[in-house]
Protein backbone atom coordinates (compact mmCIF):
# COMPACT_ATOMS: atom_id res chain seq x y z
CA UNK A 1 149.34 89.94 17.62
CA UNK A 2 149.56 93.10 19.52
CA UNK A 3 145.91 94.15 18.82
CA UNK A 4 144.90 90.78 19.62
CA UNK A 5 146.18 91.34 23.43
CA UNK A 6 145.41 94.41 23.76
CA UNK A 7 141.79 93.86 22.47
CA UNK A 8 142.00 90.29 24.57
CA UNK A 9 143.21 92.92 27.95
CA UNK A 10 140.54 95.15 27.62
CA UNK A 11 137.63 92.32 26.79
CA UNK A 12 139.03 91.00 30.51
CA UNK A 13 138.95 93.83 32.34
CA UNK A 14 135.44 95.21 30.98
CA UNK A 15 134.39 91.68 31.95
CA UNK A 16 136.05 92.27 35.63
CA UNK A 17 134.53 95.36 35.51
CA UNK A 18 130.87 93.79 35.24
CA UNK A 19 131.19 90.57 36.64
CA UNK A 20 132.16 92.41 40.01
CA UNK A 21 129.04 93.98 40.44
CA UNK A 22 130.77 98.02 39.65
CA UNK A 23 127.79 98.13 37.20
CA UNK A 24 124.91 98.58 39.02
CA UNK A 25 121.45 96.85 37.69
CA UNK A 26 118.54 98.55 35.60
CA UNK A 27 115.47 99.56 37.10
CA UNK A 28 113.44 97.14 35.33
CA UNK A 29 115.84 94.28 36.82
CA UNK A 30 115.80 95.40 40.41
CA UNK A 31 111.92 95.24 39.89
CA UNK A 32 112.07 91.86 38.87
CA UNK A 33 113.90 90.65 41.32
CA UNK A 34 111.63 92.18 44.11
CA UNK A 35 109.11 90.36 42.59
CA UNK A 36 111.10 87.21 42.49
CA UNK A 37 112.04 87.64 46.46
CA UNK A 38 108.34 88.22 46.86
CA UNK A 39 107.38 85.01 44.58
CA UNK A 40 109.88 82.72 46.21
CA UNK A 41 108.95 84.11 50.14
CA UNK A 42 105.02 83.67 49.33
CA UNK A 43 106.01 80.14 47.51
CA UNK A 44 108.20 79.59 51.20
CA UNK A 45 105.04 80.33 52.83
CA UNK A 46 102.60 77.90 51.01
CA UNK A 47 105.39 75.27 51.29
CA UNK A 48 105.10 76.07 55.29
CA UNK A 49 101.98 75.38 55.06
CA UNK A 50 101.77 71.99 52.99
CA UNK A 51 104.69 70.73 54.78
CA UNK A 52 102.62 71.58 58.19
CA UNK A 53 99.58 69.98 57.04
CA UNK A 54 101.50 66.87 56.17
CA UNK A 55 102.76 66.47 59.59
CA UNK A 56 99.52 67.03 60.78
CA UNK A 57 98.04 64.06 59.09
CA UNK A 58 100.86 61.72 59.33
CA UNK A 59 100.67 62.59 62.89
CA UNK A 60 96.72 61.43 62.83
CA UNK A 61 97.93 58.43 60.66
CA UNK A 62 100.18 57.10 63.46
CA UNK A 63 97.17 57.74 65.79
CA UNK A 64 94.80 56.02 63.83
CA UNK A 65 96.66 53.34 63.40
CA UNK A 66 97.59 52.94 67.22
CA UNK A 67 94.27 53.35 68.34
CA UNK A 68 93.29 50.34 65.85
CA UNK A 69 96.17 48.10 67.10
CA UNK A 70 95.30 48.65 70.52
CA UNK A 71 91.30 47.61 68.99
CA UNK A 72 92.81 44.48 67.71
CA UNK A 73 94.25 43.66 70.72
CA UNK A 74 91.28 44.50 72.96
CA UNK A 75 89.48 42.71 70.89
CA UNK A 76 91.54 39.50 71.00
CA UNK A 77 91.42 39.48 74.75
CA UNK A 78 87.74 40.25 75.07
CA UNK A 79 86.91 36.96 72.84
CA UNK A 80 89.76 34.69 75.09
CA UNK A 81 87.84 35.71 78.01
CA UNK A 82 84.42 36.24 77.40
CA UNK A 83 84.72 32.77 75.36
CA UNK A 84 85.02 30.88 78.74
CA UNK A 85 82.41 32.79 80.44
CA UNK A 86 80.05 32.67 78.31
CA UNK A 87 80.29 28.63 78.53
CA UNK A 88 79.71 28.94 82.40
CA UNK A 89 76.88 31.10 81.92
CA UNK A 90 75.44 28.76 79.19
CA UNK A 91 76.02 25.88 82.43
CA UNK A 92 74.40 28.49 84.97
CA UNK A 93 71.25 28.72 82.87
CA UNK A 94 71.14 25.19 82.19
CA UNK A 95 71.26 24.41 85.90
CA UNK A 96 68.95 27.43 86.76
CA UNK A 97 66.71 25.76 84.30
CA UNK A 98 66.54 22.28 85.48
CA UNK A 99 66.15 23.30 88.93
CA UNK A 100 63.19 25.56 87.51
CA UNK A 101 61.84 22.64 86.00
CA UNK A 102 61.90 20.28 89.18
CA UNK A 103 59.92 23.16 91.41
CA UNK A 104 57.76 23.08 88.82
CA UNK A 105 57.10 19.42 89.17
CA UNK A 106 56.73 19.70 92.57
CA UNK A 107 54.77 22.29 92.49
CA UNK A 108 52.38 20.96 90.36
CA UNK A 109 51.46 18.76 92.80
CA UNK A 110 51.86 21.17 95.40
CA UNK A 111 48.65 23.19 93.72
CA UNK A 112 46.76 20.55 93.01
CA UNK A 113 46.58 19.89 96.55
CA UNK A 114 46.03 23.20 97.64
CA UNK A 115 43.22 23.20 95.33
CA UNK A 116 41.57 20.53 96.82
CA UNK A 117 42.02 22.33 100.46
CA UNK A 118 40.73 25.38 99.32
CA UNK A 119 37.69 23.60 97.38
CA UNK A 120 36.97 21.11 100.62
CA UNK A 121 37.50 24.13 102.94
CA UNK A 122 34.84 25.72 101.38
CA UNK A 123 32.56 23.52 101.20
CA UNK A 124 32.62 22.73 104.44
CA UNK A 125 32.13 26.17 105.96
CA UNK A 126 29.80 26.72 103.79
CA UNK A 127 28.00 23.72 104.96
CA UNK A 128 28.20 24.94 108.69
């Protein structure tokens, strides 16, 4: 049992020993960590960038979709008053129209006397 703790000792402390960091790393492993720092800063970057992006269009989103509730609702109130108007215009041109049609009753007769002026003034100067 002696060997066993003694071997058991030494198996701890060599594992202190390099589990503390007193061994210092191979080349080939500082390398690959550099390019690990370099992977995961560049990866950082493009995630920067995506995440930016994404902002930007669910920023746009929300405007879009604003701008088309404020539609709807322009909308809604243009047809609740233009609805109304439109009726009284429909009356205005209906009135404008009969009244149109009366002068042109009257006025009917109104030429066909003027007619007969002009035609009898005629005539008679050129009579004189």
């Amino acid at each position: 049992m002696g060997i066993r703790r003694v071997w058991l000792g030494l198996s701890m402390a060599m594992g202190l020993f390099l589990g503390t960091g007193c061994m210092s790393p191979s080349q080939e492993a500082q390398e690959r960590l550099a390019a690990l720092e370099a992977e995961g800063e560049a990866m950082d970057e493009v995630l920067d960038s995506v995440e930016e992006r994404l902002l930007g269009n669910q920023a746009m989103l929300q405007t879009w979709q604003e701008l088309g509730r404020r539609h709807r609702e322009v909308t809604q109130l243009h047809c609740e008053s233009s609805d109304p108007h439109m009726v009284a215009m429909m009356k205005h041109y209906k009135k404008q129209e009969d009244r149109a049609r009366k002068l042109r009753r009257r006025g009917s007769g109104v030429a066909s006397v003027d007619k007969a002026v002009l035609t009898s003034g005629k005539s008679a100067r050129g009579n004189n």
